[in-house]
C-alpha atoms as a PDB file:
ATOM      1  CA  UNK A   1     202.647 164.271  23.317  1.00  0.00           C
ATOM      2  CA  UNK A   2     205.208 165.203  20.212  1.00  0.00           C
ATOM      3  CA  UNK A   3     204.721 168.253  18.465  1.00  0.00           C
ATOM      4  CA  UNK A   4     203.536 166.502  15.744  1.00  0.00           C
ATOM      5  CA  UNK A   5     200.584 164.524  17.637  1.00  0.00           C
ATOM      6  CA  UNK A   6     200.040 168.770  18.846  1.00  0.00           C
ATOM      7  CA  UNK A   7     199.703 170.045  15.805  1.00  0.00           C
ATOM      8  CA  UNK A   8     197.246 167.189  14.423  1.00  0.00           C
ATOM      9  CA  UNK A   9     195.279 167.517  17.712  1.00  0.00           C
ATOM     10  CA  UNK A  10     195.302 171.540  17.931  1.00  0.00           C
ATOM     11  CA  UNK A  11     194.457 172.195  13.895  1.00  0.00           C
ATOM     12  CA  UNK A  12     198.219 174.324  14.375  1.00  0.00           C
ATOM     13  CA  UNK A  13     201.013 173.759  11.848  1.00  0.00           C
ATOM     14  CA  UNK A  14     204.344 172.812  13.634  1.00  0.00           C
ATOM     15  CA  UNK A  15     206.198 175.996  12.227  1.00  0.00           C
ATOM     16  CA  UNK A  16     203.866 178.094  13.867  1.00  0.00           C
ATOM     17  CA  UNK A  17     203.717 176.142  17.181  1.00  0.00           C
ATOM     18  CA  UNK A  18     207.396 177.170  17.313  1.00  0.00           C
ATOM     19  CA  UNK A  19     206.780 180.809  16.447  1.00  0.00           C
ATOM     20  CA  UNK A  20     204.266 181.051  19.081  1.00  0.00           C
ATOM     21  CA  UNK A  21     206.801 179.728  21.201  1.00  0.00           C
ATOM     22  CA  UNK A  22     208.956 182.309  20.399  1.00  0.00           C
ATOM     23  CA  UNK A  23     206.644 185.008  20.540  1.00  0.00           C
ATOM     24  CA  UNK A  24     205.705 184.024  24.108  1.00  0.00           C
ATOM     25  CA  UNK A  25     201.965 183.180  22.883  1.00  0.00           C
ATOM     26  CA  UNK A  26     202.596 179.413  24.408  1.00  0.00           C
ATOM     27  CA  UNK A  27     205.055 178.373  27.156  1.00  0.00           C
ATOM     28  CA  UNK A  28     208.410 176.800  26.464  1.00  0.00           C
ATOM     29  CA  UNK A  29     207.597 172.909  26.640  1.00  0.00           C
ATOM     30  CA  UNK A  30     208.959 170.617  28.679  1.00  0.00           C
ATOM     31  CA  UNK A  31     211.421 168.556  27.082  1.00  0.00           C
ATOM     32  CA  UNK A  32     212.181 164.890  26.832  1.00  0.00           C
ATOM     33  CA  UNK A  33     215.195 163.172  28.029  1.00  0.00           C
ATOM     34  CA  UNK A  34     216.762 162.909  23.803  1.00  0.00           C
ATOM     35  CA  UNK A  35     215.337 166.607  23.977  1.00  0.00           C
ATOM     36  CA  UNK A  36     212.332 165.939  21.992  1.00  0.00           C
ATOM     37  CA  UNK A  37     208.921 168.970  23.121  1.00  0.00           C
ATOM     38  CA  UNK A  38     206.159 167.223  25.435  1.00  0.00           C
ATOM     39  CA  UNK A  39     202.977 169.109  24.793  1.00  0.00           C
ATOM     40  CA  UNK A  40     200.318 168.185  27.400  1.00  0.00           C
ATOM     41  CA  UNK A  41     196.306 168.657  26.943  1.00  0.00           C
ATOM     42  CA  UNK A  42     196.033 172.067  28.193  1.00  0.00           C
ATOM     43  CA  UNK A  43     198.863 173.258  25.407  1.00  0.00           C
ATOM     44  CA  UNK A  44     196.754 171.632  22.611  1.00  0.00           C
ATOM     45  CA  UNK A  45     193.578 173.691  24.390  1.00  0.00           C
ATOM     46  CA  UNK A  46     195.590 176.792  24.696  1.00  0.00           C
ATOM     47  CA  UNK A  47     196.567 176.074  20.747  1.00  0.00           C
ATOM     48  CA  UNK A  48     192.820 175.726  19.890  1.00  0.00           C
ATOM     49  CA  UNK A  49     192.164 178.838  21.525  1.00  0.00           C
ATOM     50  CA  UNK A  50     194.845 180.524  19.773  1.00  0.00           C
ATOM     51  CA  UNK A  51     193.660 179.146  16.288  1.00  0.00           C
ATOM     52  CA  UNK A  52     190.382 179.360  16.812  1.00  0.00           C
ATOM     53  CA  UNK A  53     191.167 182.980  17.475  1.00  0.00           C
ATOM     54  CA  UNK A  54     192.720 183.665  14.622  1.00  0.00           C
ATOM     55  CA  UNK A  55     190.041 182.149  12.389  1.00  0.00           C
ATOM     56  CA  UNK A  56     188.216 184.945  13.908  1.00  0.00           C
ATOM     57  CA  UNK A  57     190.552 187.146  12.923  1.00  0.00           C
ATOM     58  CA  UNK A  58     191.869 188.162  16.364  1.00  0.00           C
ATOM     59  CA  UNK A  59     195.387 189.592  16.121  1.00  0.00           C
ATOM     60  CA  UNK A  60     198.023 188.017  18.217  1.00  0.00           C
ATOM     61  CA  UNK A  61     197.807 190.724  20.678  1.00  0.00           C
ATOM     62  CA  UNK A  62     194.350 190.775  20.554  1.00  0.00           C
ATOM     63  CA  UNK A  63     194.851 186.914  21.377  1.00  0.00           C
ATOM     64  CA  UNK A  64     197.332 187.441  23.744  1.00  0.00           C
ATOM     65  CA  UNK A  65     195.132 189.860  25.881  1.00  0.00           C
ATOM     66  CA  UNK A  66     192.030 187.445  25.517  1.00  0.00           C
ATOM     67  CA  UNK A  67     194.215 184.963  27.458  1.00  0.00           C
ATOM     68  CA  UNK A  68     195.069 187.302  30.041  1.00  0.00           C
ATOM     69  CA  UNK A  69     191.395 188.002  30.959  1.00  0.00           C
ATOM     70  CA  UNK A  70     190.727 183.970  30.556  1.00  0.00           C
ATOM     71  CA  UNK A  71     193.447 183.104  33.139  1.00  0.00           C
ATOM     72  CA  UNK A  72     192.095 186.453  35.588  1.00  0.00           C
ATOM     73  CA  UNK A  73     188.878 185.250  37.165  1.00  0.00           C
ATOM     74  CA  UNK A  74     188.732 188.410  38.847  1.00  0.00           C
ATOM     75  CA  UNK A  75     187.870 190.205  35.859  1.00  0.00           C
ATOM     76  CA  UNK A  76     184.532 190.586  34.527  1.00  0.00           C
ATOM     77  CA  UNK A  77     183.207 189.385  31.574  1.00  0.00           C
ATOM     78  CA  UNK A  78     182.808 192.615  30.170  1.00  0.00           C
ATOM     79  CA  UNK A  79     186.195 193.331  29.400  1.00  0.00           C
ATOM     80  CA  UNK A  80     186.033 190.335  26.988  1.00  0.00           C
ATOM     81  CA  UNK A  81     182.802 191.719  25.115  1.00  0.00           C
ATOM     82  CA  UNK A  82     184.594 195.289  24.677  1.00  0.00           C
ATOM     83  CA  UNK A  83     187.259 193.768  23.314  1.00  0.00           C
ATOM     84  CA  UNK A  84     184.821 191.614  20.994  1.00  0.00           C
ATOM     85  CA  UNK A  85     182.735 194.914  20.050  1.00  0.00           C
ATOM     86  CA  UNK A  86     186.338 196.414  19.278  1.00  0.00           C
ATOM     87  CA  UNK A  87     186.787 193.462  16.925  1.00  0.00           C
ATOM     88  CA  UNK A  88     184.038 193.625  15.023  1.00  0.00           C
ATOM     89  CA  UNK A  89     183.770 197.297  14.579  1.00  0.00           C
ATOM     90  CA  UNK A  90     187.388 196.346  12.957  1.00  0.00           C
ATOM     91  CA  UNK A  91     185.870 193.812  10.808  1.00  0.00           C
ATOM     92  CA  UNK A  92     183.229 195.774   9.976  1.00  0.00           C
ATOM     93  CA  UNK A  93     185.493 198.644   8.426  1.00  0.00           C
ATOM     94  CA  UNK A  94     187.526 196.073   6.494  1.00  0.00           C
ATOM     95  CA  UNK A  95     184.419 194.686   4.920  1.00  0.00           C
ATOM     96  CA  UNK A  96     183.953 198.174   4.497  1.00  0.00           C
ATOM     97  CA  UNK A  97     186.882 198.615   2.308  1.00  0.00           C
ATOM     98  CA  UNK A  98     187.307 195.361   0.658  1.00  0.00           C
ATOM     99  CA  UNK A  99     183.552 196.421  -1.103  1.00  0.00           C
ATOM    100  CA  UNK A 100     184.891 199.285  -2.077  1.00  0.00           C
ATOM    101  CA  UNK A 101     188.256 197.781  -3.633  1.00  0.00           C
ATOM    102  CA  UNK A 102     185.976 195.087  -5.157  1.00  0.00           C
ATOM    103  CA  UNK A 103     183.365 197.986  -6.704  1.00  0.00           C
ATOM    104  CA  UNK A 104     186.742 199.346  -7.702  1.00  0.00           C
ATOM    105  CA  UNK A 105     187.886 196.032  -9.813  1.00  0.00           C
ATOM    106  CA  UNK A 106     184.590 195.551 -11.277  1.00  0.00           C
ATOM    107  CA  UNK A 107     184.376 199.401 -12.929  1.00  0.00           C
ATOM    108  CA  UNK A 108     187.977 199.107 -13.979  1.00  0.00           C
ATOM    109  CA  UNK A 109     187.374 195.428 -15.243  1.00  0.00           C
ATOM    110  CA  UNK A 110     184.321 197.030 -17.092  1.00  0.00           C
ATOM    111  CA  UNK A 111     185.921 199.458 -19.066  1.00  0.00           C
ATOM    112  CA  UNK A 112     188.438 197.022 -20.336  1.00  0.00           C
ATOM    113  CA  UNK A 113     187.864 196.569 -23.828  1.00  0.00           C
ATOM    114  CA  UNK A 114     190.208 194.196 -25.066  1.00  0.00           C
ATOM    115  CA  UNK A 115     192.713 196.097 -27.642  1.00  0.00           C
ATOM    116  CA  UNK A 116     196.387 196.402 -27.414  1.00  0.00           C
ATOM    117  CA  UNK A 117     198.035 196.806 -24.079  1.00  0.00           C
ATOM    118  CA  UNK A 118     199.161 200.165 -24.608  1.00  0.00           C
ATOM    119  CA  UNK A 119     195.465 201.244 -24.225  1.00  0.00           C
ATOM    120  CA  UNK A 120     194.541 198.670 -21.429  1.00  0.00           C
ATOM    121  CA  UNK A 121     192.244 200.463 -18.691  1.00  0.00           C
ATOM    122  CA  UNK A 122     193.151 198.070 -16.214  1.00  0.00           C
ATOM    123  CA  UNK A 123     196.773 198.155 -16.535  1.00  0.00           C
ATOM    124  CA  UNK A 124     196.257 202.170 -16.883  1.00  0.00           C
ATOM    125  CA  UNK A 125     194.299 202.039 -14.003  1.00  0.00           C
ATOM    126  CA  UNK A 126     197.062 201.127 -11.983  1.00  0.00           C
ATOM    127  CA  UNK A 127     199.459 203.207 -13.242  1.00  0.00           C
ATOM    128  CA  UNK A 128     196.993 206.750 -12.614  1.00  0.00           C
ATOM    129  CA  UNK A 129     195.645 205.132  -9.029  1.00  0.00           C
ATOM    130  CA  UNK A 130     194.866 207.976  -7.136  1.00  0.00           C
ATOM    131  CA  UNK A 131     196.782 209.117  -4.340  1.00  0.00           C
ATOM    132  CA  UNK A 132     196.798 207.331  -0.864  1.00  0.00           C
ATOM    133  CA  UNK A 133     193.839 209.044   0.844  1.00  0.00           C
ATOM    134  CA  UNK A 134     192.627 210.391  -2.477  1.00  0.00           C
ATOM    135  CA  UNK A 135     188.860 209.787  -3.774  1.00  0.00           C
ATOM    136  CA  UNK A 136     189.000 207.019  -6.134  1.00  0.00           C
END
């Protein structure tokens, strides 16, 4: 199939088939005879797996090693749930910090009381942000 008829069947936008091309996430595809890329069905799966992936928020390494332990029957399907537990102890910490950036908004948002801009807390708030590692 065309790239096109890929990227409708895999949920992946064309650009980014390409990248992943690049990247070495997918294999180079076979080519027509005017040159055109021949995707077969287990590209669009391996697409899917990437995509579905990153709606997971998997990194592209992260993807890239969850292939290698697919393809390696050998290994055990441990290695898979560390990697998983890793992952969500990650996404744990960012919800972590994305409450505290939206507790944050809401106290600066608060203290906004209108007036002229010279004395806006939000705008204030960004310029006197503390330090990078600093207590906010």
């Amino acid at each position: 199939m065309k790239i096109s008829e890929a990227s409708q069947a895999s949920g992946c936008h064309l650009e980014t088939i390409r990248y992943y091309e690049r990247i070495g996430l997918m294999p180079s595809p076979t080519r027509t005879g005017s040159g055109y890329r021949s995707y077969s069905e287990q590209d669009v799966e391996r697409l899917r797996f990437i995509t579905r992936g990153r709606d997971l928020g998997f990194s592209l390494d992260e993807i890239r090693s969850l292939m290698r332990l697919d393809q390696d029957g050998d290994l055990a399907c441990e290695d898979v749930t560390r990697l998983a537990q890793q992952h969500l102890i990650d996404v744990q910490e960012r919800i972590r910090d994305l409450q505290r950036v939206a507790r944050e908004l809401e106290r600066t948002i608060r203290s906004c009381g209108g007036g002229v801009r010279a004395q806006c807390a939000i705008l204030n708030a960004l310029k006197h942000s503390p330090a990078p590692g600093e207590a906010a």
